[in-house]
PDB file of N, CA and C in Angstrom:
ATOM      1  N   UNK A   1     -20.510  29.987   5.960  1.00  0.00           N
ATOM      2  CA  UNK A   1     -19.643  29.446   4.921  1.00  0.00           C
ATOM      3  C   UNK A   1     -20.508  28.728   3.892  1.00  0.00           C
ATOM      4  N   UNK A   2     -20.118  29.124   2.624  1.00  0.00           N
ATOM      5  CA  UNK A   2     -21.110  28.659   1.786  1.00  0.00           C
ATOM      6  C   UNK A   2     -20.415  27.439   1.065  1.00  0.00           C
ATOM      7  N   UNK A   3     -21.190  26.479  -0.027  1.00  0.00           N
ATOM      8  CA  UNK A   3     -20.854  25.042  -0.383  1.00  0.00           C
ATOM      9  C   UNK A   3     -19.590  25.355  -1.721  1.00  0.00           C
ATOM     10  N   UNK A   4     -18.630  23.907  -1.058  1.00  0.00           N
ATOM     11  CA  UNK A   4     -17.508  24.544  -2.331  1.00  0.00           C
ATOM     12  C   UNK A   4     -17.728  23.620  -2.902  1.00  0.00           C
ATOM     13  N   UNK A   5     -17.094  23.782  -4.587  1.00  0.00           N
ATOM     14  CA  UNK A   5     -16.932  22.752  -5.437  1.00  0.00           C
ATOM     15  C   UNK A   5     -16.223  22.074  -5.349  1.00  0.00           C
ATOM     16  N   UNK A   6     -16.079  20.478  -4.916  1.00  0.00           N
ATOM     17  CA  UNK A   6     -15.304  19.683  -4.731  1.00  0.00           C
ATOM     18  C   UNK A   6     -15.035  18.787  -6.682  1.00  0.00           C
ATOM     19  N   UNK A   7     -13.835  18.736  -6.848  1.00  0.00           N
ATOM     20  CA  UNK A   7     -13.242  18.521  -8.284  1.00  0.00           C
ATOM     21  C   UNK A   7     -12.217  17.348  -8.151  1.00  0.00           C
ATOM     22  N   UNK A   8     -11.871  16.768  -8.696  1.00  0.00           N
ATOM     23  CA  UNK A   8     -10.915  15.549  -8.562  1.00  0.00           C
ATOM     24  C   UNK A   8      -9.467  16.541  -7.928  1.00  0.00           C
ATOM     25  N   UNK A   9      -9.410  18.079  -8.538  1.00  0.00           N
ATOM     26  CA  UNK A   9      -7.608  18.457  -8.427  1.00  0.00           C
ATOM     27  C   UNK A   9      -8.103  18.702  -7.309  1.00  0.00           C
ATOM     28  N   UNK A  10      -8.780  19.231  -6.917  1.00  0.00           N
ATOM     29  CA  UNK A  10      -8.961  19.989  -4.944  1.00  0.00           C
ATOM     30  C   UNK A  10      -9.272  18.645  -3.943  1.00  0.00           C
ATOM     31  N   UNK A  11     -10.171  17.506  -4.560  1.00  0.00           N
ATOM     32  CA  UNK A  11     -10.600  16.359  -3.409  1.00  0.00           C
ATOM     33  C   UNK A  11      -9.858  16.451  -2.182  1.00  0.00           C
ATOM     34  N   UNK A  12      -8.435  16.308  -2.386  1.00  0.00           N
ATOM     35  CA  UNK A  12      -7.348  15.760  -1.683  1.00  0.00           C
ATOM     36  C   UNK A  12      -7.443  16.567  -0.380  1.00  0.00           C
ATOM     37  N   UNK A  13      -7.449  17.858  -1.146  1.00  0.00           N
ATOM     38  CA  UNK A  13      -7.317  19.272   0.042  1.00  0.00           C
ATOM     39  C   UNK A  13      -8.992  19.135   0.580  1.00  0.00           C
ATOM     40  N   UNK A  14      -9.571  19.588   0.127  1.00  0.00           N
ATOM     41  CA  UNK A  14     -10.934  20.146   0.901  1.00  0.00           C
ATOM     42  C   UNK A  14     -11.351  18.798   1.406  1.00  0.00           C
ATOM     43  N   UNK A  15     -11.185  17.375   1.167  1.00  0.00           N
ATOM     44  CA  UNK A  15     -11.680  16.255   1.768  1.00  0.00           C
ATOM     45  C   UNK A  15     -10.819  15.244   2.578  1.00  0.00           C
ATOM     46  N   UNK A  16     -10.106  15.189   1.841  1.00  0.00           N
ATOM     47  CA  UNK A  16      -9.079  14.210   2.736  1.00  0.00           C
ATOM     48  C   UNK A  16      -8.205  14.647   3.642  1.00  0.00           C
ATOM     49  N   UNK A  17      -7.969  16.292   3.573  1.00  0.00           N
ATOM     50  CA  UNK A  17      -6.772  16.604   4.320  1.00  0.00           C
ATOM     51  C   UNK A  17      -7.634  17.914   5.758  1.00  0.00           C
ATOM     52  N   UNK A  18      -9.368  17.742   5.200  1.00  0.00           N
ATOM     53  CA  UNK A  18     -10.058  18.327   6.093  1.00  0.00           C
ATOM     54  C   UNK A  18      -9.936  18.105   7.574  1.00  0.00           C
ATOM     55  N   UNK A  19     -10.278  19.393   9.043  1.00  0.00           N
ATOM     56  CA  UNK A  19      -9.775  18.677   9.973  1.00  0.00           C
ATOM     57  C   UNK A  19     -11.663  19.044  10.422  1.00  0.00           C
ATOM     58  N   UNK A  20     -12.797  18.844   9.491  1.00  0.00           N
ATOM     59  CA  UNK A  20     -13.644  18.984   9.979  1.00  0.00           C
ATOM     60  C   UNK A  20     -14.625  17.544   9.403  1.00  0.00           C
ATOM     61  N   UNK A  21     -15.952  17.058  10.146  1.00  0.00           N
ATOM     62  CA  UNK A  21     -16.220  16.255   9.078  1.00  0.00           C
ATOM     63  C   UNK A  21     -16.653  17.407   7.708  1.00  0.00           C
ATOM     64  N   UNK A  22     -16.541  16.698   6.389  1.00  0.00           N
ATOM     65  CA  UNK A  22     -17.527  16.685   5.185  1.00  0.00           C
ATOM     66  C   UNK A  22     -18.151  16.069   4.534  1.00  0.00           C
ATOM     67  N   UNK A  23     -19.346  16.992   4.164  1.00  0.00           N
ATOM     68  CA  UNK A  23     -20.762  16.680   3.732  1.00  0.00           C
ATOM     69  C   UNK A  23     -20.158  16.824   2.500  1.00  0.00           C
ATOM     70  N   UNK A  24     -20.564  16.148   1.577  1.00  0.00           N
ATOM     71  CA  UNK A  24     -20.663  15.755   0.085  1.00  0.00           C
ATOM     72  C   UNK A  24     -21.628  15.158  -0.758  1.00  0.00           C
ATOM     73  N   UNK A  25     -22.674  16.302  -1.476  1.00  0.00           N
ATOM     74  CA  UNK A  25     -23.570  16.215  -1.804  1.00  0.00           C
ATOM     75  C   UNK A  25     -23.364  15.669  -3.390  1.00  0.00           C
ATOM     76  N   UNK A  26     -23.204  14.589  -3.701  1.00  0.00           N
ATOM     77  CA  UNK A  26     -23.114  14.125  -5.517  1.00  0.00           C
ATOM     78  C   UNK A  26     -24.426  14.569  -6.209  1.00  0.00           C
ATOM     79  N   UNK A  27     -24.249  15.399  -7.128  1.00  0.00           N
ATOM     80  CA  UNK A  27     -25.570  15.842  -7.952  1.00  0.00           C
ATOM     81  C   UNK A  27     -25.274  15.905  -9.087  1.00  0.00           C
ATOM     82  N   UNK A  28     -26.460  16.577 -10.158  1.00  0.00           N
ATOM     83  CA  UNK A  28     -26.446  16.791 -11.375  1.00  0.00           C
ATOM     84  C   UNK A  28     -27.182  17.643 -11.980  1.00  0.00           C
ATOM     85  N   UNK A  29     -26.927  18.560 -12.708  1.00  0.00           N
ATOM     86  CA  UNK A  29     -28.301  19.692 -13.234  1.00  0.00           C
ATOM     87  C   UNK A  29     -29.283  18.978 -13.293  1.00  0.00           C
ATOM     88  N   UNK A  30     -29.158  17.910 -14.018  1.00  0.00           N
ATOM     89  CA  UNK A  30     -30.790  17.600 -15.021  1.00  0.00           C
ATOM     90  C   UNK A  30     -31.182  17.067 -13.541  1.00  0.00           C
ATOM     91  N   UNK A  31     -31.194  16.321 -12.464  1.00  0.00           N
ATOM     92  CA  UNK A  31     -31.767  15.411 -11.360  1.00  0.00           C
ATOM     93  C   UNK A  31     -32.673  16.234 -10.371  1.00  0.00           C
ATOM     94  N   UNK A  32     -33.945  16.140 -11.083  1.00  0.00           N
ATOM     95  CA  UNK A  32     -34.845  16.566 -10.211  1.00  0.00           C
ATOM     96  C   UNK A  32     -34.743  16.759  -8.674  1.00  0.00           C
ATOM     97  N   UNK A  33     -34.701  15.343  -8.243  1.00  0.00           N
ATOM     98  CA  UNK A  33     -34.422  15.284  -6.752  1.00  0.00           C
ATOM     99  C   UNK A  33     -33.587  15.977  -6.224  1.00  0.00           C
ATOM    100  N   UNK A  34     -32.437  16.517  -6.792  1.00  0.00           N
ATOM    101  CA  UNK A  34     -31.446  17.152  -7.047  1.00  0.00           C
ATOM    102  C   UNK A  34     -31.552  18.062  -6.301  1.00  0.00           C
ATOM    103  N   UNK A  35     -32.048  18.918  -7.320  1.00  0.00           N
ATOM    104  CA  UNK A  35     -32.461  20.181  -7.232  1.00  0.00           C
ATOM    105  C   UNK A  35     -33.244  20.687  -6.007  1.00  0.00           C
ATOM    106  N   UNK A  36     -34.098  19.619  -5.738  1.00  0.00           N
ATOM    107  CA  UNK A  36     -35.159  19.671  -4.396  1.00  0.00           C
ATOM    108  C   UNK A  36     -34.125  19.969  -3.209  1.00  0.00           C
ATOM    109  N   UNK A  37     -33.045  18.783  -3.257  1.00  0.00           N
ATOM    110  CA  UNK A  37     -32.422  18.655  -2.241  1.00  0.00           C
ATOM    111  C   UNK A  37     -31.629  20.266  -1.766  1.00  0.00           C
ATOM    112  N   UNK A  38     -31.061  20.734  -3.229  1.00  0.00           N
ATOM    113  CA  UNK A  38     -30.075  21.941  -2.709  1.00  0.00           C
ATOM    114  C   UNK A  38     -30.299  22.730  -1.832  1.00  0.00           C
ATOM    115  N   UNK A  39     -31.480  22.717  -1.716  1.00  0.00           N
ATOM    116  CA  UNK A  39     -31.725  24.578  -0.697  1.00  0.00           C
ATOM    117  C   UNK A  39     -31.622  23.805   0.557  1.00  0.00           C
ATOM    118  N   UNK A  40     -32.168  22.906   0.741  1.00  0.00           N
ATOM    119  CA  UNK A  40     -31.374  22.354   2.252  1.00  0.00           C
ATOM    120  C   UNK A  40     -30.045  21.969   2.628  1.00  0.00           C
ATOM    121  N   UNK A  41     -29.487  21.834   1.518  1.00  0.00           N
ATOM    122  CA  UNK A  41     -27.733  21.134   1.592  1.00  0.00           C
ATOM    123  C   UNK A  41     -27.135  22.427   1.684  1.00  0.00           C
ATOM    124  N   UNK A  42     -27.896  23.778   1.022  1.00  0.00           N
ATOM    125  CA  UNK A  42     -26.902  25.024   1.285  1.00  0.00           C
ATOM    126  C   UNK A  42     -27.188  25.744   2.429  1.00  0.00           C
ATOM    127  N   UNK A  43     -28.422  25.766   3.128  1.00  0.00           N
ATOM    128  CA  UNK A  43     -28.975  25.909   4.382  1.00  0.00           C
ATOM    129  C   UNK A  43     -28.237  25.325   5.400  1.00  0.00           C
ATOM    130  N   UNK A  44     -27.887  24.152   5.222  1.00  0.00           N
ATOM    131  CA  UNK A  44     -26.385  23.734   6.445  1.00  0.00           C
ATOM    132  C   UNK A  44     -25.557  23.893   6.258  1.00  0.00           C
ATOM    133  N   UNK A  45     -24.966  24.359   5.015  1.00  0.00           N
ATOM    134  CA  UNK A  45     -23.878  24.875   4.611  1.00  0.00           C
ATOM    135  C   UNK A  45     -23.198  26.570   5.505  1.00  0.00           C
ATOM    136  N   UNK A  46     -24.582  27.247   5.132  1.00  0.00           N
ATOM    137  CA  UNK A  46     -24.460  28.674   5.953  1.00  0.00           C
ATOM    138  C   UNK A  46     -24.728  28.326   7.135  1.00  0.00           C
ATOM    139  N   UNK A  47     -25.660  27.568   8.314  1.00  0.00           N
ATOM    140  CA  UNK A  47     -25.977  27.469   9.571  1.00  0.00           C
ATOM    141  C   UNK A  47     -24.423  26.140   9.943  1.00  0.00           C
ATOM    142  N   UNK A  48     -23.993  25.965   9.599  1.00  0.00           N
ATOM    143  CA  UNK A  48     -22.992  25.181   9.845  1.00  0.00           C
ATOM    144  C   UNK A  48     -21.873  24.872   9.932  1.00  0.00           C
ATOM    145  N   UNK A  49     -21.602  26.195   8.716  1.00  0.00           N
ATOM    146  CA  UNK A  49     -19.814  25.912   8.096  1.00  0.00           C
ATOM    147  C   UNK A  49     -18.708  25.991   9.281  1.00  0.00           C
ATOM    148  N   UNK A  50     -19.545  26.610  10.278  1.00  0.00           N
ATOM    149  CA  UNK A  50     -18.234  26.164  11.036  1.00  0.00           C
ATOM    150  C   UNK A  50     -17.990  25.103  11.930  1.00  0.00           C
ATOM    151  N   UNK A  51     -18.712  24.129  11.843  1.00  0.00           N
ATOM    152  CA  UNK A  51     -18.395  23.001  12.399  1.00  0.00           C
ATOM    153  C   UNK A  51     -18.324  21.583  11.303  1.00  0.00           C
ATOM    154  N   UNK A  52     -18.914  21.982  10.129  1.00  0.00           N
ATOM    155  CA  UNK A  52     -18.654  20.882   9.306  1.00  0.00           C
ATOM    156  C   UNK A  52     -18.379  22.042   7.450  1.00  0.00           C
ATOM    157  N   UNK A  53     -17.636  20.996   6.706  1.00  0.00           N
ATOM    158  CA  UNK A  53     -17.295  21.275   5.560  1.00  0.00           C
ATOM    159  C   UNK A  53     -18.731  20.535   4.278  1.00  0.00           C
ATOM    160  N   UNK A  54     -19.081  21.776   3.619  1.00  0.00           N
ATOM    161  CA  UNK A  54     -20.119  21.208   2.755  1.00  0.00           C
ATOM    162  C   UNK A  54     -19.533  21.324   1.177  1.00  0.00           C
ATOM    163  N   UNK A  55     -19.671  19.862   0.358  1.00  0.00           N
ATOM    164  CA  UNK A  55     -19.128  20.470  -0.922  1.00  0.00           C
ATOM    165  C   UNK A  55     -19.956  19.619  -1.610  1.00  0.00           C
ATOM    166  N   UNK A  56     -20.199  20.065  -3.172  1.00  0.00           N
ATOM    167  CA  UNK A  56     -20.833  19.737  -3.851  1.00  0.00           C
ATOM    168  C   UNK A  56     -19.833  19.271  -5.065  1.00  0.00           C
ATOM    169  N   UNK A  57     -20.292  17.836  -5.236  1.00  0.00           N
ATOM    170  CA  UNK A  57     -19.179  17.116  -6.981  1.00  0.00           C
ATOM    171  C   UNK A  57     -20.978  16.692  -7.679  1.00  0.00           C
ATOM    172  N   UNK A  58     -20.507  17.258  -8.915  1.00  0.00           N
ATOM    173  CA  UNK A  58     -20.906  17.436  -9.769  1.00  0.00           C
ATOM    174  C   UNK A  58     -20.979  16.006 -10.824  1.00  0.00           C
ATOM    175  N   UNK A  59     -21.674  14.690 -10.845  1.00  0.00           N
ATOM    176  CA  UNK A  59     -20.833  13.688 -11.208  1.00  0.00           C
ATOM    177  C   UNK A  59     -20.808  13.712 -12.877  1.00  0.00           C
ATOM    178  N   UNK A  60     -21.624  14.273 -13.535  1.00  0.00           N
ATOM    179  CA  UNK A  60     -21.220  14.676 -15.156  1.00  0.00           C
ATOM    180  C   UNK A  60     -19.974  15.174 -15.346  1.00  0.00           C
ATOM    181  N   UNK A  61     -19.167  16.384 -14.323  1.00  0.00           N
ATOM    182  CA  UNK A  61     -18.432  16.834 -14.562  1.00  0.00           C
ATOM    183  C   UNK A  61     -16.922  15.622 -13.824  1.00  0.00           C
ATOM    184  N   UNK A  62     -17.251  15.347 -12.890  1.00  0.00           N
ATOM    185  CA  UNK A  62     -16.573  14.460 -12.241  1.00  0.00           C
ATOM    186  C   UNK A  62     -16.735  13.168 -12.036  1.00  0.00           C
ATOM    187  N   UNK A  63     -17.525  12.247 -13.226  1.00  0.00           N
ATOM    188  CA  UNK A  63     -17.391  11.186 -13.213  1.00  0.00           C
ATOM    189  C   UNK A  63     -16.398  10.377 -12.530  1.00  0.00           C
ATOM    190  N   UNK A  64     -15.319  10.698 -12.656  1.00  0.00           N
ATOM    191  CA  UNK A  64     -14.035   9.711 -11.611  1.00  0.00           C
ATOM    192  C   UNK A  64     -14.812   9.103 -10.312  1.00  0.00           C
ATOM    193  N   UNK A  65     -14.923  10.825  -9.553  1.00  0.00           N
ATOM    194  CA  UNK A  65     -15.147  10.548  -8.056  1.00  0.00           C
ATOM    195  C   UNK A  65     -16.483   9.828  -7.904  1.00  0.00           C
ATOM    196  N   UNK A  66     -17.450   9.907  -9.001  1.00  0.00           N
ATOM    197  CA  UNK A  66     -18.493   9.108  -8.750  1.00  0.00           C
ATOM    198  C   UNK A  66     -18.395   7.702  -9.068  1.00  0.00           C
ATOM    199  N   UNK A  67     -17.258   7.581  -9.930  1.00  0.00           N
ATOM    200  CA  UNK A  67     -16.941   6.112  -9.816  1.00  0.00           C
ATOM    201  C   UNK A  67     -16.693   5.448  -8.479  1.00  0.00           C
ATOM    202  N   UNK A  68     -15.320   6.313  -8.339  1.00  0.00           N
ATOM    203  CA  UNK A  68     -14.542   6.139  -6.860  1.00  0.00           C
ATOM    204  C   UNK A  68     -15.099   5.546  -5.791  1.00  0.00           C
ATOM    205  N   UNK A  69     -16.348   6.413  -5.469  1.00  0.00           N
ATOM    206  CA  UNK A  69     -16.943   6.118  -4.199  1.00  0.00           C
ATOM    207  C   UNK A  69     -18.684   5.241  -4.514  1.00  0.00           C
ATOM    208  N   UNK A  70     -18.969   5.016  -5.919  1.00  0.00           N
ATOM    209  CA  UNK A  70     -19.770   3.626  -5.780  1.00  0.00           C
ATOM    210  C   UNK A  70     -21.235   4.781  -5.871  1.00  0.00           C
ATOM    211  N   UNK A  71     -21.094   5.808  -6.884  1.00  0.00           N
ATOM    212  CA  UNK A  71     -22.566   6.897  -6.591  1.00  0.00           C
ATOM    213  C   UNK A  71     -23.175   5.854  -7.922  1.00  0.00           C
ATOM    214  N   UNK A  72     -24.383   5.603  -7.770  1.00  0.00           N
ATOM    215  CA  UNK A  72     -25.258   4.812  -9.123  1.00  0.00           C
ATOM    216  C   UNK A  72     -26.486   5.467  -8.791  1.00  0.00           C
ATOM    217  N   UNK A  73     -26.717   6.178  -7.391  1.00  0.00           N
ATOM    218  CA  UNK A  73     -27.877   7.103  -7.989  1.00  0.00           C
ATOM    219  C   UNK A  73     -27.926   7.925  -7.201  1.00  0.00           C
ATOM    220  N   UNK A  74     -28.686   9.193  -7.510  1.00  0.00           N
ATOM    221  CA  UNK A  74     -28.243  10.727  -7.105  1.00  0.00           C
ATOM    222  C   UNK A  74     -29.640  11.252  -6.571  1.00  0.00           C
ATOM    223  N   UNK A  75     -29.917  12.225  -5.714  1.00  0.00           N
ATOM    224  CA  UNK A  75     -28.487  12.583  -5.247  1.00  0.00           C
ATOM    225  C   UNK A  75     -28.061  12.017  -4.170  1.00  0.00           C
ATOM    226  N   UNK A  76     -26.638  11.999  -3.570  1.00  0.00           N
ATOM    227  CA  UNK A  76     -26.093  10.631  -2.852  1.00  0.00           C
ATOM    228  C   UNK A  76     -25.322  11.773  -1.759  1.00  0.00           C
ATOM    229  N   UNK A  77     -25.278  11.799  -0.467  1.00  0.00           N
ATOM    230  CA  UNK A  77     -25.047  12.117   0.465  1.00  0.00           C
ATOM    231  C   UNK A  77     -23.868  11.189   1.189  1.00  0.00           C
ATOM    232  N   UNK A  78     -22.533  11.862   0.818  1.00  0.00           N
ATOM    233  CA  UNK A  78     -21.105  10.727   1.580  1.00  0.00           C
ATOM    234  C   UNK A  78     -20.680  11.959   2.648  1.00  0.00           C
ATOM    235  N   UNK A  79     -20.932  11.381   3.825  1.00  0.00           N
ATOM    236  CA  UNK A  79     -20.182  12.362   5.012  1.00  0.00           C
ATOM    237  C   UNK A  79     -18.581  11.365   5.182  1.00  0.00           C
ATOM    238  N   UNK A  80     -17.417  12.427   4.802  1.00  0.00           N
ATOM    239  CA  UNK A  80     -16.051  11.882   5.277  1.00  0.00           C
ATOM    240  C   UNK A  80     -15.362  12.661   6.767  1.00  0.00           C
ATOM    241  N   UNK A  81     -15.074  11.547   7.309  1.00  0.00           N
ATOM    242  CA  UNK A  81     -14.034  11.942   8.505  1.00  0.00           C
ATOM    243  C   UNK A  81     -12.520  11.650   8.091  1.00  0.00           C
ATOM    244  N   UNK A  82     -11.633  12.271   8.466  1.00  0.00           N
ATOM    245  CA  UNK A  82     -10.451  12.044   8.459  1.00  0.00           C
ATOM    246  C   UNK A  82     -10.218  11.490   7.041  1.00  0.00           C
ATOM    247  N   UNK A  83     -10.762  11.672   6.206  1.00  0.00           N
ATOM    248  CA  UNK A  83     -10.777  11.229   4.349  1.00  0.00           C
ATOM    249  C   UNK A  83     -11.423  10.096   4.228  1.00  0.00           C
ATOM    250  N   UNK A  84     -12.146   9.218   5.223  1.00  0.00           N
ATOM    251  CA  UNK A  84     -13.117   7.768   4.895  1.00  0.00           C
ATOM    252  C   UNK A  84     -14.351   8.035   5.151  1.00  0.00           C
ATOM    253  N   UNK A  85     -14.938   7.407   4.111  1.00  0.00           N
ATOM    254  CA  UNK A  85     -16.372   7.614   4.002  1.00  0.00           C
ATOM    255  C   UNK A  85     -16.835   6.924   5.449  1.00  0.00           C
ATOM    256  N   UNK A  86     -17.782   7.781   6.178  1.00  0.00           N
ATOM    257  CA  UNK A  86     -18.225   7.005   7.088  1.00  0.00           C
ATOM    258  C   UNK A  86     -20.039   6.861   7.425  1.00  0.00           C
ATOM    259  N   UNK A  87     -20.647   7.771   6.328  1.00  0.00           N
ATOM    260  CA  UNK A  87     -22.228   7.751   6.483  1.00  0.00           C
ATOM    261  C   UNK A  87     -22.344   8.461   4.933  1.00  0.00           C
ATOM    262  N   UNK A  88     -24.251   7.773   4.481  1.00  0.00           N
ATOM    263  CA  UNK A  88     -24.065   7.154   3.096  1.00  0.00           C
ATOM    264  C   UNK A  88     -25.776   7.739   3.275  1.00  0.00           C
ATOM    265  N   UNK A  89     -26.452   8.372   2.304  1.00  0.00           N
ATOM    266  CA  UNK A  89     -27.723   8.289   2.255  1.00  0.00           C
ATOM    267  C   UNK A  89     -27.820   8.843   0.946  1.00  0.00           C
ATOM    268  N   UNK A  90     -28.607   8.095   0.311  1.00  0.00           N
ATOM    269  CA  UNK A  90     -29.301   8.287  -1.129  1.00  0.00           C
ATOM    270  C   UNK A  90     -30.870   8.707  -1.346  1.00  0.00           C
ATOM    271  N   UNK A  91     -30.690   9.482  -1.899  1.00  0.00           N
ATOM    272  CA  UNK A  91     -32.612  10.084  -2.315  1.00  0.00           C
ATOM    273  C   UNK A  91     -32.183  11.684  -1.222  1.00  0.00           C
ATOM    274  N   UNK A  92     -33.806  12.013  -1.434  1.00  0.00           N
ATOM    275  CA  UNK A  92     -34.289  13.462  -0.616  1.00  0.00           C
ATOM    276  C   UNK A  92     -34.068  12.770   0.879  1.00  0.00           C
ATOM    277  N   UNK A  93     -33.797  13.675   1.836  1.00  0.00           N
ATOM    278  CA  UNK A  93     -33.580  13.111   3.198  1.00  0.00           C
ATOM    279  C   UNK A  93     -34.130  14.510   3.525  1.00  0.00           C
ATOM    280  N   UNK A  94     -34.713  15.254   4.855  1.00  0.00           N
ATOM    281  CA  UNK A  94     -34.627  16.332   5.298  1.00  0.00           C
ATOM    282  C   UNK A  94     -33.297  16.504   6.630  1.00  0.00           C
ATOM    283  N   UNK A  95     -33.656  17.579   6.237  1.00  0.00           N
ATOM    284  CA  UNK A  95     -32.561  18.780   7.265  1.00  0.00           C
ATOM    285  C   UNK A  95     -31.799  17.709   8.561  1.00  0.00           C
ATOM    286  N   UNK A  96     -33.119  17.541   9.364  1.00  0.00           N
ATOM    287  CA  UNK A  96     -33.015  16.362  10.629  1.00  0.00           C
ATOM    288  C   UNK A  96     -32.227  15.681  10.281  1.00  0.00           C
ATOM    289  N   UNK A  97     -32.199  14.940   9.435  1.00  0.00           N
ATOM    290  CA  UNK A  97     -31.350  13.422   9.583  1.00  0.00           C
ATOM    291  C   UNK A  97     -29.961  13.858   8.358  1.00  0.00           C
ATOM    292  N   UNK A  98     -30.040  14.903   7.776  1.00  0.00           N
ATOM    293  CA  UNK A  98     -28.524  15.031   7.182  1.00  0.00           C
ATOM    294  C   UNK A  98     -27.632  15.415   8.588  1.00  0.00           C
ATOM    295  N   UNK A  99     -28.394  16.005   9.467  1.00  0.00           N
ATOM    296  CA  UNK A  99     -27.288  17.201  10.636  1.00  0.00           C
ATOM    297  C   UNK A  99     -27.128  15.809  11.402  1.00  0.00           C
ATOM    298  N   UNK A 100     -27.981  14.606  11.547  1.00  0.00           N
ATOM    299  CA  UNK A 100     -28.029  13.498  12.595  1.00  0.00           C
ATOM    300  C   UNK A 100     -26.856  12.917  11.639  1.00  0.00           C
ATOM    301  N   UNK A 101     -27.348  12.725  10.625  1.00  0.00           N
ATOM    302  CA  UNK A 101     -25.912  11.864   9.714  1.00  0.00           C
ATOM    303  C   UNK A 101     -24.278  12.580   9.596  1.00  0.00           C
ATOM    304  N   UNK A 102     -24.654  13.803   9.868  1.00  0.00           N
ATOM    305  CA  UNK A 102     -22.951  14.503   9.874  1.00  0.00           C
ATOM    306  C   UNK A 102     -22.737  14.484  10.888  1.00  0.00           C
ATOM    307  N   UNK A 103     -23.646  13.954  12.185  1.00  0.00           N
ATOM    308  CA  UNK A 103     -22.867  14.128  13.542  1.00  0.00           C
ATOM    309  C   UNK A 103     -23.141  16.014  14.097  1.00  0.00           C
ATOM    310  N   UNK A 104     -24.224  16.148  13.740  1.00  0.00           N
ATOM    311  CA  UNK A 104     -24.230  17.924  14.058  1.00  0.00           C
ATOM    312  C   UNK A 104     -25.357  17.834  15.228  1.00  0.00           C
ATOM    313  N   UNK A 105     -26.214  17.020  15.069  1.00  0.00           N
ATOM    314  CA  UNK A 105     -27.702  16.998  15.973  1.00  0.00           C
ATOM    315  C   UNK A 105     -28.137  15.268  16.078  1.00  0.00           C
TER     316      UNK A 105
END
């Protein structure tokens, strides 16, 4: 399962009303680190989708949700259970400790 776009109209559905945890990767074209990060955030996306939900908000495009949840710097890693944020990591992280932070390994 590959990474969906999470948008203010879908949040509700693909995050809050998920019965899996989700990974929610906040990014941005221009953010270097960004960019570094993706090929690993979509790498658990395909080795994973079926035990956890991976989506990507965009915060240029979705400023709201980056208000919402307190993103001031990118890229920002919010794993939700049952729709509450419950694990938080900011900057490059590897593979290891995103799957340790979603509860996968």
């Amino acid at each position: 399962m590959s990474e969906i776009k999470i948008t203010s109209a879908n949040f509700e559905q693909e995050v809050v009303k998920s019965n899996k945890p989700v990974l929610v990767d906040f990014w941005a074209t221009w953010c270097m680190p960004c960019r570094m990060l993706a090929p690993t955030v979509e790498e658990i996306a395909d080795e994973y989708g079926d035990k956890l939900v991976v989506g990507k908000i965009n915060v240029d495009e979705e400023s709201d949700l980056a208000r919402k949840f307190r993103v001031m710097s990118i890229p920002t890693l919010i794993v939700f259970e049952n729709g509450e944020e419950v694990r938080r990591s900011v900057g490059v992280v590897d593979k290891d400790d995103i799957l340790e932070m979603a509860g996968i390994e």
